[in-house]
Protein backbone atom coordinates (compact mmCIF):
# COMPACT_ATOMS: atom_id res chain seq x y z
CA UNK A 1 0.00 0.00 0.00
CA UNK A 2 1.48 3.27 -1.14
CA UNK A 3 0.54 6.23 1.07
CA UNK A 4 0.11 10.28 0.61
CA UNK A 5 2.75 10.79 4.12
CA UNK A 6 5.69 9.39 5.88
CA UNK A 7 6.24 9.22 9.42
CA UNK A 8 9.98 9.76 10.13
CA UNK A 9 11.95 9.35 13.47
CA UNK A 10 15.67 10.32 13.35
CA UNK A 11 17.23 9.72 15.85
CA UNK A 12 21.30 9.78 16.92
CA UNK A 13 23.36 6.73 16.05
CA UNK A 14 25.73 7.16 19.20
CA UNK A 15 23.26 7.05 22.11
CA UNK A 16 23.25 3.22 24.60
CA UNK A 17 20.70 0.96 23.19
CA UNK A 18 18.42 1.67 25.67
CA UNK A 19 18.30 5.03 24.99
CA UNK A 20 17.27 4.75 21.07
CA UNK A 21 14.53 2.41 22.35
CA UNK A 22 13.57 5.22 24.39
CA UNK A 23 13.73 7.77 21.88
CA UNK A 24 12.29 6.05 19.74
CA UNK A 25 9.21 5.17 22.09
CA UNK A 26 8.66 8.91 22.63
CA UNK A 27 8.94 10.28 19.47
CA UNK A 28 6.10 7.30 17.58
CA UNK A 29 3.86 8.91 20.68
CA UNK A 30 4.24 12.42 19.78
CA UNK A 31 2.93 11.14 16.39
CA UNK A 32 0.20 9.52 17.26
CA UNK A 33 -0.82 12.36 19.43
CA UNK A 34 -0.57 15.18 16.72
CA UNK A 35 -1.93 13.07 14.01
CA UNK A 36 -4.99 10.73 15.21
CA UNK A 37 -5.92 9.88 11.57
CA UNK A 38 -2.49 7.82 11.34
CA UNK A 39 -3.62 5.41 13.85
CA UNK A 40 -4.96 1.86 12.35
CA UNK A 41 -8.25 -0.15 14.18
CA UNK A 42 -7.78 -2.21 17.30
CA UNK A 43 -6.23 -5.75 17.00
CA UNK A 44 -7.91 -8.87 17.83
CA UNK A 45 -6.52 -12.00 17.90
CA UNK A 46 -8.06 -15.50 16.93
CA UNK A 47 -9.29 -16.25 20.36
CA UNK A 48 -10.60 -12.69 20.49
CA UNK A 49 -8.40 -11.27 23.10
CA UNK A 50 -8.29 -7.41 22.30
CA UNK A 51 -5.54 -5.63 21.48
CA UNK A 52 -4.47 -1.54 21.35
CA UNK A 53 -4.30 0.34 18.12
CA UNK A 54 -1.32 1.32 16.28
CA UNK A 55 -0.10 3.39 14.29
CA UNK A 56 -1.17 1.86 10.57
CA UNK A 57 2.10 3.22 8.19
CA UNK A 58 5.60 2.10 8.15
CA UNK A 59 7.95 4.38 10.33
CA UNK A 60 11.08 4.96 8.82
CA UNK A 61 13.66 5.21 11.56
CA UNK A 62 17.14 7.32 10.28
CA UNK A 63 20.25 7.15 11.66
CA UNK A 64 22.34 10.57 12.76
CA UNK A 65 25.93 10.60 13.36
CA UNK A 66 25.99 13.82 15.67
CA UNK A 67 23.88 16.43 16.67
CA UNK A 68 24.58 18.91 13.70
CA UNK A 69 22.90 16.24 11.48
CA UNK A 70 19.29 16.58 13.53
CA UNK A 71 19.79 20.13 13.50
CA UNK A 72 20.04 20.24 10.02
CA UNK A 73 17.10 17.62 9.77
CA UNK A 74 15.45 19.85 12.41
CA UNK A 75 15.69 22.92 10.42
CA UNK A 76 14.84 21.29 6.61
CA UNK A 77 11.35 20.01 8.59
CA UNK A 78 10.76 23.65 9.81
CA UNK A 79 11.38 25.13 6.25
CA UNK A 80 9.51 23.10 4.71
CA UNK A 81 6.11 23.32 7.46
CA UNK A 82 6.72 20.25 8.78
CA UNK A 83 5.82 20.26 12.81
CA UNK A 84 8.38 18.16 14.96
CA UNK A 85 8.28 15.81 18.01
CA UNK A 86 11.79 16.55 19.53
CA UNK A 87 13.88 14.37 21.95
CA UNK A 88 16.87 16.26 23.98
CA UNK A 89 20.33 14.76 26.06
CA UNK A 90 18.38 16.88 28.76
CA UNK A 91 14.91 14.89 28.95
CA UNK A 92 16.85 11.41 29.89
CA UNK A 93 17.52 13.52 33.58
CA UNK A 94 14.19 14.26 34.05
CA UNK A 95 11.50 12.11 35.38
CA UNK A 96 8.16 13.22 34.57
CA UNK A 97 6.59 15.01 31.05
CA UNK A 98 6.38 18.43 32.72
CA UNK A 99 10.29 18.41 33.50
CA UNK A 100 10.64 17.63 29.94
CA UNK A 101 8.65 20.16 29.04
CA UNK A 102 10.84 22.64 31.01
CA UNK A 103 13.99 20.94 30.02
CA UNK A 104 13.05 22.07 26.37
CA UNK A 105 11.51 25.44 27.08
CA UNK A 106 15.10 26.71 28.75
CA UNK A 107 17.10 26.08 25.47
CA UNK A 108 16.67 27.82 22.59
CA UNK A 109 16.01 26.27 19.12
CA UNK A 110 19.86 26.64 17.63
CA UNK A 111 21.03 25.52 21.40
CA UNK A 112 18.88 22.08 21.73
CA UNK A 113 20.89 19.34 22.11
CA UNK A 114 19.04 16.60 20.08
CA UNK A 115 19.22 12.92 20.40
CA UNK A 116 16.18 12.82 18.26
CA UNK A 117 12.85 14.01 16.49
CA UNK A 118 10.11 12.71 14.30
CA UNK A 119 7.71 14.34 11.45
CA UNK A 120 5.18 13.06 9.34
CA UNK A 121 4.80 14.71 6.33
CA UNK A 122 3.97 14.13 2.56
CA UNK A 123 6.34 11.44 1.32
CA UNK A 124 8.21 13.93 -1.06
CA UNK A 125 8.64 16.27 1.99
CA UNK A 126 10.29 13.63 4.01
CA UNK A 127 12.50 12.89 1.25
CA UNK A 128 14.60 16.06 1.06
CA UNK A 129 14.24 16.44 5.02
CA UNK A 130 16.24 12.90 5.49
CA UNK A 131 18.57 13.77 2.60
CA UNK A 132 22.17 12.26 3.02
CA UNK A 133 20.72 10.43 5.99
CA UNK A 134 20.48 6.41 5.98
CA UNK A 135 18.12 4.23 7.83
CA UNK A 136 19.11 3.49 11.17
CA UNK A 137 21.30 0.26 12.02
């Protein structure tokens, strides 16, 4: 099935394992929250235990080498309209979604030190946005 958008997560190729996973977590929420029309029916299985929705496209999950990399991303998506769900270093200190919140509110845009963000946007969009950038490993 070919489809009008792509959902995007980019997210930085140095961080622990459990930290992508994290990331990675966050950022497919932030999606789902900000675009309700992306998510798919409920699953049932064959003895008809129910089963939460998900999100019903692919997400394409990029690898960045460094910070400068999901800046650039960063700023390509805001050029271009696209709305982000970011990820700081700062957020893995903080315990709760309000110190998050904060932890992003005291940095500046250019000053945000990114470990990852996602976007959903029309597929041609995504395209130049991830330019240079290859899928995640």
């Amino acid at each position: 099935m070919q489809f009008d958008t792509k959902i995007a997560l980019v997210i930085r190729t140095d961080l622990e394992a459990w930290q992508k996973l994290n990331v990675a977590a966050f950022l497919s929420s932030g999606i789902a929250a900000a675009y309700p029309e992306c998510i798919g029916a409920p699953y049932e299985d064959g003895s008809a235990t129910q089963y939460h929705a998900l999100i019903g496209q692919p997400i394409l999950i990029y690898g960045a080498p460094d910070g400068a990399a999901l800046s650039r991303a960063l700023d390509r998506a805001l050029t271009r309209g696209a709305k982000c769900a970011v990820y700081t270093e700062d957020m893995f200190k903080t315990t709760h979604d309000e110190a998050n919140r904060a932890a992003v509110k005291a940095i500046g845009r250019t000053d945000l030190n990114l470990v990852g963000l996602a976007f959903r946007a029309e597929r041609k969009v995504v395209d130049k946005i991830v330019d240079g950038l290859k899928f995640h490993s």
